[in-house]
N, C-alpha and C. Protein backbone atom coordinates (compact mmCIF):
# COMPACT_ATOMS: atom_id res chain seq x y z
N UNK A 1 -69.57 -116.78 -137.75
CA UNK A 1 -68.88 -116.92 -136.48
C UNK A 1 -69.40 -118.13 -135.70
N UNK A 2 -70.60 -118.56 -135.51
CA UNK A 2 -71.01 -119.48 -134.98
C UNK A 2 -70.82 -120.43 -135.45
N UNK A 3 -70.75 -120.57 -137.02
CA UNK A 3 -70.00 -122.09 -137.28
C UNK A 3 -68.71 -122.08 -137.05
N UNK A 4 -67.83 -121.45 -137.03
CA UNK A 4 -66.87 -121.59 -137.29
C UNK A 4 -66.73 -121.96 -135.15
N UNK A 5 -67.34 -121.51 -134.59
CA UNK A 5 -67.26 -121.96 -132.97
C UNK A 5 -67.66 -123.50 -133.38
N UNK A 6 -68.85 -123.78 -133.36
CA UNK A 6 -69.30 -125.43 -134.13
C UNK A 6 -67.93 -126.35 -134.30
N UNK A 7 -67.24 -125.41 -135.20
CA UNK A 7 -66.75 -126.58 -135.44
C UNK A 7 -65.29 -127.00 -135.06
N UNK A 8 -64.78 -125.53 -134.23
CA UNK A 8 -63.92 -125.54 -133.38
C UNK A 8 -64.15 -126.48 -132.46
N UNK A 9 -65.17 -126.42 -131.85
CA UNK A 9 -65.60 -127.25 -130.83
C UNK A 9 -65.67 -128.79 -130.84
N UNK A 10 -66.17 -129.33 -132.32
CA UNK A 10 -66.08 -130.21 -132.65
C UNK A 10 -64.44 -130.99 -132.76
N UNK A 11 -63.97 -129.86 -133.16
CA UNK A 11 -62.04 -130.33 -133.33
C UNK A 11 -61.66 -130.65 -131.85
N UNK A 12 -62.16 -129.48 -131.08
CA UNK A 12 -61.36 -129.71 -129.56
C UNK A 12 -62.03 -131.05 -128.59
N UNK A 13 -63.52 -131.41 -129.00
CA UNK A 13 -63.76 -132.64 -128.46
C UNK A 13 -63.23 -134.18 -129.11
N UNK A 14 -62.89 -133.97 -130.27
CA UNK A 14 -61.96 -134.97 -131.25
C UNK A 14 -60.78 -135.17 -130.48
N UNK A 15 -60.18 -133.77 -130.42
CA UNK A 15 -58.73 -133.74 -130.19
C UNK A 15 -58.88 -134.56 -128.17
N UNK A 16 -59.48 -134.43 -127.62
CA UNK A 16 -59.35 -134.71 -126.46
C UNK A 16 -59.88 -135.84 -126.36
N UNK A 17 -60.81 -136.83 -127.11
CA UNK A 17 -61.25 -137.76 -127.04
C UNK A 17 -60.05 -138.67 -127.21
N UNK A 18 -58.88 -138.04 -128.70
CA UNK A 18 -57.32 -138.92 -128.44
C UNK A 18 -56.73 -138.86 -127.57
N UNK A 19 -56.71 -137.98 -126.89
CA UNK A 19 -55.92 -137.69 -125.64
C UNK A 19 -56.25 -138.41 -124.60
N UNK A 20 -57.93 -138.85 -124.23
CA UNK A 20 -58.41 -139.86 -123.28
C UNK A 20 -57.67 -141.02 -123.73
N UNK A 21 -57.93 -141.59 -125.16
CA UNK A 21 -57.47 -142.89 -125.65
C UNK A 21 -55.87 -143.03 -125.28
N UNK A 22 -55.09 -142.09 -125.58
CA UNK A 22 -53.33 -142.25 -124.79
C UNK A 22 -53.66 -142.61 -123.85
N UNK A 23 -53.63 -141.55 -122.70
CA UNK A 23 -54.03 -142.21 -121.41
C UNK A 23 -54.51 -143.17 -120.90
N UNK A 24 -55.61 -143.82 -121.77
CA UNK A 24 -55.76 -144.91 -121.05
C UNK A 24 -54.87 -145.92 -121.92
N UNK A 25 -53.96 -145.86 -122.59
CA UNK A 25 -53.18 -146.76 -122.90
C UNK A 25 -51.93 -146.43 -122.34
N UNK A 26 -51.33 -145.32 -121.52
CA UNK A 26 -50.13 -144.72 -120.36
C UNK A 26 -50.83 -146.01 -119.31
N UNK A 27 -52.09 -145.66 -119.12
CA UNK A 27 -52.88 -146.39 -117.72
C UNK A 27 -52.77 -147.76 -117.54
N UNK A 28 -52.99 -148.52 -118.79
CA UNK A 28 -52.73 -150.11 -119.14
C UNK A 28 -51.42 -150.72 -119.36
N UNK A 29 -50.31 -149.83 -120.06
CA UNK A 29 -49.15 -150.24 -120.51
C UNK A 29 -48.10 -149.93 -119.47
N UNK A 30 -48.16 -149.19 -118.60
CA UNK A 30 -47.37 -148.81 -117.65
C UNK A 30 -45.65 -148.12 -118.05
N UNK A 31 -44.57 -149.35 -117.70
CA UNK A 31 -44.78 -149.98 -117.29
C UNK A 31 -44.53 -149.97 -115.84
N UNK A 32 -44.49 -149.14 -115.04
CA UNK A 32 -44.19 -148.97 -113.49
C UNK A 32 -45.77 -148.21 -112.95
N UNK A 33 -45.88 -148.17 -111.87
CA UNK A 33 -46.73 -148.22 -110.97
C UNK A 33 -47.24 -145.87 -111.67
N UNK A 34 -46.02 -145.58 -111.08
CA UNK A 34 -45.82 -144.09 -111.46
C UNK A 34 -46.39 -143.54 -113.05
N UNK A 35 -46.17 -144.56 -113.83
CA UNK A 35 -46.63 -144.43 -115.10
C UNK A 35 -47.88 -144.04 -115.46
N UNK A 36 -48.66 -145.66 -114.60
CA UNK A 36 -49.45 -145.91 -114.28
C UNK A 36 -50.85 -144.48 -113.61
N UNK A 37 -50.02 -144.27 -112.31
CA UNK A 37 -50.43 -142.84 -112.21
C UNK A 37 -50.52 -141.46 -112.90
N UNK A 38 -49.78 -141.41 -113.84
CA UNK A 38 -49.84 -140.63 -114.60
C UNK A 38 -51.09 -140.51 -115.77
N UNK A 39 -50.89 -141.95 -115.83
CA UNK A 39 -52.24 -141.73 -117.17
C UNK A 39 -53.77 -142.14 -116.52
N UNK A 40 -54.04 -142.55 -115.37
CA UNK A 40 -55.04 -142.15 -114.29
C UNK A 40 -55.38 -140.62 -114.47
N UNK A 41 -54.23 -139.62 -113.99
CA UNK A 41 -54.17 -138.31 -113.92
C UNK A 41 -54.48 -137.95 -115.41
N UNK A 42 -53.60 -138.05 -116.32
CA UNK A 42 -54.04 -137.66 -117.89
C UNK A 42 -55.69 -137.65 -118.10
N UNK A 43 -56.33 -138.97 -117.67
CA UNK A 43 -57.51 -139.51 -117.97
C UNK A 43 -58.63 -138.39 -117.49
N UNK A 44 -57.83 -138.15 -116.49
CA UNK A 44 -59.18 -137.27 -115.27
C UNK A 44 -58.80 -135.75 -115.88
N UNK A 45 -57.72 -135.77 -115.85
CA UNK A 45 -57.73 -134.29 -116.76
C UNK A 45 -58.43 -134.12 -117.79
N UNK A 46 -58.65 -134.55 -118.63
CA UNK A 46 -58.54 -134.71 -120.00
C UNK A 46 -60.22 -134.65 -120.37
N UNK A 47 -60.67 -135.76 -119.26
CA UNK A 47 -62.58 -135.93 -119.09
C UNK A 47 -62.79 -134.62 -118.90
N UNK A 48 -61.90 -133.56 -117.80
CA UNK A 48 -62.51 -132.54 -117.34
C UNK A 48 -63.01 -131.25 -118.32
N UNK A 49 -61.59 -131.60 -119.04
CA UNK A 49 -61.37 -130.38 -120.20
C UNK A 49 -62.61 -130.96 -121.47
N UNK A 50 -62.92 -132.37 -121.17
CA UNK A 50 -64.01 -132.85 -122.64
C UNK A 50 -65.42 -132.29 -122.20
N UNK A 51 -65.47 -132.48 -120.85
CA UNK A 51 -66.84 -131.85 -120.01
C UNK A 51 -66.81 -130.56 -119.93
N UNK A 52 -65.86 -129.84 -119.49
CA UNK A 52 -65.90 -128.34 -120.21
C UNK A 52 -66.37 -128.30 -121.55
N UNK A 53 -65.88 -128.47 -122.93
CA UNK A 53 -66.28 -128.20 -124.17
C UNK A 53 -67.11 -129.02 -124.56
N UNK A 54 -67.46 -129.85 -123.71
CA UNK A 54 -69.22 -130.32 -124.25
C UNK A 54 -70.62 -129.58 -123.79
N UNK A 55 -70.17 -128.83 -122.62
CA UNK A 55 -70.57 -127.98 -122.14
C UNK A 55 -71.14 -126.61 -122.97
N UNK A 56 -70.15 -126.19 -123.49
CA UNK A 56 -70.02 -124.85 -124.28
C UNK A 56 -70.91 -125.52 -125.77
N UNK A 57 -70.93 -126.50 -126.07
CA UNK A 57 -71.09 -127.34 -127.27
C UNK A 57 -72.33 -127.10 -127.43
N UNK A 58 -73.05 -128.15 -126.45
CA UNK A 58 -75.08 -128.27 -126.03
C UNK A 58 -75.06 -127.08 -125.15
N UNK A 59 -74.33 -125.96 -125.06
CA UNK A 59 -75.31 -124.96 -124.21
C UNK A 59 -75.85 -125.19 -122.92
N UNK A 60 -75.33 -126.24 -121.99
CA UNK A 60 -76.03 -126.75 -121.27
C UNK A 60 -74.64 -126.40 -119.88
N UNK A 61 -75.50 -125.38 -118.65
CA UNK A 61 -74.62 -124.83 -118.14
C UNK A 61 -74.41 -126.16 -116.46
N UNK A 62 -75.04 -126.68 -116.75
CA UNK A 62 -75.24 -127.29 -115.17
C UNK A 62 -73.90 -128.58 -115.71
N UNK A 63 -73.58 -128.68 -116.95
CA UNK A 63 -72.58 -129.52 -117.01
C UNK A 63 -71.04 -129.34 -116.70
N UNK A 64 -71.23 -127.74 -116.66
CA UNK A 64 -70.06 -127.14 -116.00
C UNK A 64 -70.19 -127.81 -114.53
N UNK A 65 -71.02 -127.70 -113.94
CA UNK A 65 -70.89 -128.29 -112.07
C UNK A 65 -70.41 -129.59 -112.31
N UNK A 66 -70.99 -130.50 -112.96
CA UNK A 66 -70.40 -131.63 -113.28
C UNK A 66 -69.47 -132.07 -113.24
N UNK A 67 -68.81 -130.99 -114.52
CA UNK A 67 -67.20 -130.94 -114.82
C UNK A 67 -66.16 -130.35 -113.10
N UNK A 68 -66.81 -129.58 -112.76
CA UNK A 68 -66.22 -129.11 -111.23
C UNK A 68 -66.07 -130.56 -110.37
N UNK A 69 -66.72 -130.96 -110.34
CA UNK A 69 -67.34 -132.07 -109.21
C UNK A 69 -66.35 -133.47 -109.81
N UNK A 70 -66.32 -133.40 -111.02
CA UNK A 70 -65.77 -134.80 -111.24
C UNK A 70 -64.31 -134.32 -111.67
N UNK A 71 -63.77 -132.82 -111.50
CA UNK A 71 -62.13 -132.60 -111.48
C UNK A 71 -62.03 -132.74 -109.99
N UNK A 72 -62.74 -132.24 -109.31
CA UNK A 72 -62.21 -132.49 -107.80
C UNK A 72 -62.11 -134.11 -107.34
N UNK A 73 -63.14 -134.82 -107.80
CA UNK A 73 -63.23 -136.24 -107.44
C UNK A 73 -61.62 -136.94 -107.83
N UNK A 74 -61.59 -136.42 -109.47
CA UNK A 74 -60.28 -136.61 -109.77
C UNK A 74 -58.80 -136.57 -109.19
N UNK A 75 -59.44 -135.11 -108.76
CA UNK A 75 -57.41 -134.98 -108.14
C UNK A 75 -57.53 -136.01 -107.00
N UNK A 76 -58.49 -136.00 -106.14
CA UNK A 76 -58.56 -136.76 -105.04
C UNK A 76 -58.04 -138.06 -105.35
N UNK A 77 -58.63 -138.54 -106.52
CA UNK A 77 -57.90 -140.41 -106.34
C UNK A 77 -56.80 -140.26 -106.90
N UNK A 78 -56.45 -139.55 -107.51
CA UNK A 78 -54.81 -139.33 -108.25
C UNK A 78 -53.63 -139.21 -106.80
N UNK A 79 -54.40 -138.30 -106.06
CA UNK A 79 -54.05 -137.78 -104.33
C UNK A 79 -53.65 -139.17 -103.31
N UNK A 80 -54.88 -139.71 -103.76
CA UNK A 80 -54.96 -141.12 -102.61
C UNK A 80 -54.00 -142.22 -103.31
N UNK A 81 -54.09 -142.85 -104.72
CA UNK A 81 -52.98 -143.53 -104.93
C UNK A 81 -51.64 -142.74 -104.72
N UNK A 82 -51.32 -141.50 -105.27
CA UNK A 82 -49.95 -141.31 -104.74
C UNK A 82 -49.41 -142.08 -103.60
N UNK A 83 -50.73 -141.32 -102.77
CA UNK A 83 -50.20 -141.60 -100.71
C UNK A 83 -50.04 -142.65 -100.76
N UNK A 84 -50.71 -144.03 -101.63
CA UNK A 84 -50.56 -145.95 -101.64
C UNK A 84 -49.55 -145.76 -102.21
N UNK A 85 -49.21 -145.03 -103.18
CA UNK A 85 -47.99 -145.93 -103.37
C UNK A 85 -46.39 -145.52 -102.63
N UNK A 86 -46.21 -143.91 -102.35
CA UNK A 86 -45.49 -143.55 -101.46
C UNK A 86 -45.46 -144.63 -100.47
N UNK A 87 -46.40 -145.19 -99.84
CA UNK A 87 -46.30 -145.57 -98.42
C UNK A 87 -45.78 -147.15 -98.74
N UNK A 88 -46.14 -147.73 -100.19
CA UNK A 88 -46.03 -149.27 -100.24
C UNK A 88 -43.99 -149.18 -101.12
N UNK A 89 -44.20 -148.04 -101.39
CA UNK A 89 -42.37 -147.93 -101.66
C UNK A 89 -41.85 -147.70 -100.27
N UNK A 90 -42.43 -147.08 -99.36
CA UNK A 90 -41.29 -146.70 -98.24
C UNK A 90 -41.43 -148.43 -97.62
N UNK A 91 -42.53 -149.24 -97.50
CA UNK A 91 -42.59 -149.87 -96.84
C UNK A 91 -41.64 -151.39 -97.55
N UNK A 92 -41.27 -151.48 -99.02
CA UNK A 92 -40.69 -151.86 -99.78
C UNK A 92 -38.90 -151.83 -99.39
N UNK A 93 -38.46 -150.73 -99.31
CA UNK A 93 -37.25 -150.25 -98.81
C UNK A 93 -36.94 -150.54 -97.76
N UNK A 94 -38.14 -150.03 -96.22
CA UNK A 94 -37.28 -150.49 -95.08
C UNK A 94 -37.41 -152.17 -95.03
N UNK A 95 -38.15 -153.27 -95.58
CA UNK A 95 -38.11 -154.24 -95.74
C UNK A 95 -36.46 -155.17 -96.40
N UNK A 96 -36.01 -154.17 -97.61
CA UNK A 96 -34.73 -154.31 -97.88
C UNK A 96 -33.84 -154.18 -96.70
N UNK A 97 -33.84 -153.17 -96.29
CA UNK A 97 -32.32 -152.53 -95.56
C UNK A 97 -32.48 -153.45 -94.25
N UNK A 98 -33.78 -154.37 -93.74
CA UNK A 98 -33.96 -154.87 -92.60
C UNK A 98 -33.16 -156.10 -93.06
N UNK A 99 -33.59 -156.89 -94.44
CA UNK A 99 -33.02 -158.10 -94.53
C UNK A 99 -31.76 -158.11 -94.74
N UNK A 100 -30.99 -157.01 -95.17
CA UNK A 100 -29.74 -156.81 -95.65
C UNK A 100 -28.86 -157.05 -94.38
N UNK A 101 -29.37 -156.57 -92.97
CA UNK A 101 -28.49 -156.15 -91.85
C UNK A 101 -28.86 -157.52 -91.15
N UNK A 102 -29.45 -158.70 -91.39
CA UNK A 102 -29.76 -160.01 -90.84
C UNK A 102 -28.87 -161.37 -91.80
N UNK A 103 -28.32 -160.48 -92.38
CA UNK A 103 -27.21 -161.52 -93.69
C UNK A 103 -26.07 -161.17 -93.45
């Protein structure tokens, strides 16, 4: 039973280590801003769930806080670019409809 956890574990940190590598190629390739955000978000997910099962891996419980601390850090900048870019599209638009009504 314990190997067979071993080496589960080993598969699920494999399997998520590809999953970082997408993401950060969602993150680089875009090609829109939203994309962009998405594989930011993928990235931070993805660390969280690798820090969870590295966790369980080395036995080592304080890496769980870790993993807490750096999903919350996460949603937060995923949180804060949204709000940049919401605000740099609205500010995009009324810039249109201003020049439109001066032509």
């Amino acid at each position: 039973m314990e190997l067979l956890m071993h080496y589960t574990l080993v598969a699920v940190i494999g399997l998520l280590s590809v999953a970082i590598l997408f993401g950060l190629v969602r993150a680089i390739r875009g090609p829109r801003r939203p994309d962009r955000i998405m594989g930011i978000n993928m990235i931070g997910s993805f660390s969280t769930a690798l820090l969870a099962a590295l966790s369980l891996f080395l036995r080592e419980n304080w890496l769980l806080d870790v993993c807490l601390v750096y999903g919350l850090c996460s949603f937060l900048a995923v949180v804060i670019l949204s709000k940049i870019h919401i605000s740099e599209s609205r500010d995009e638009k009324d810039g249109k409809e201003e020049s439109s009504l001066y032509e």
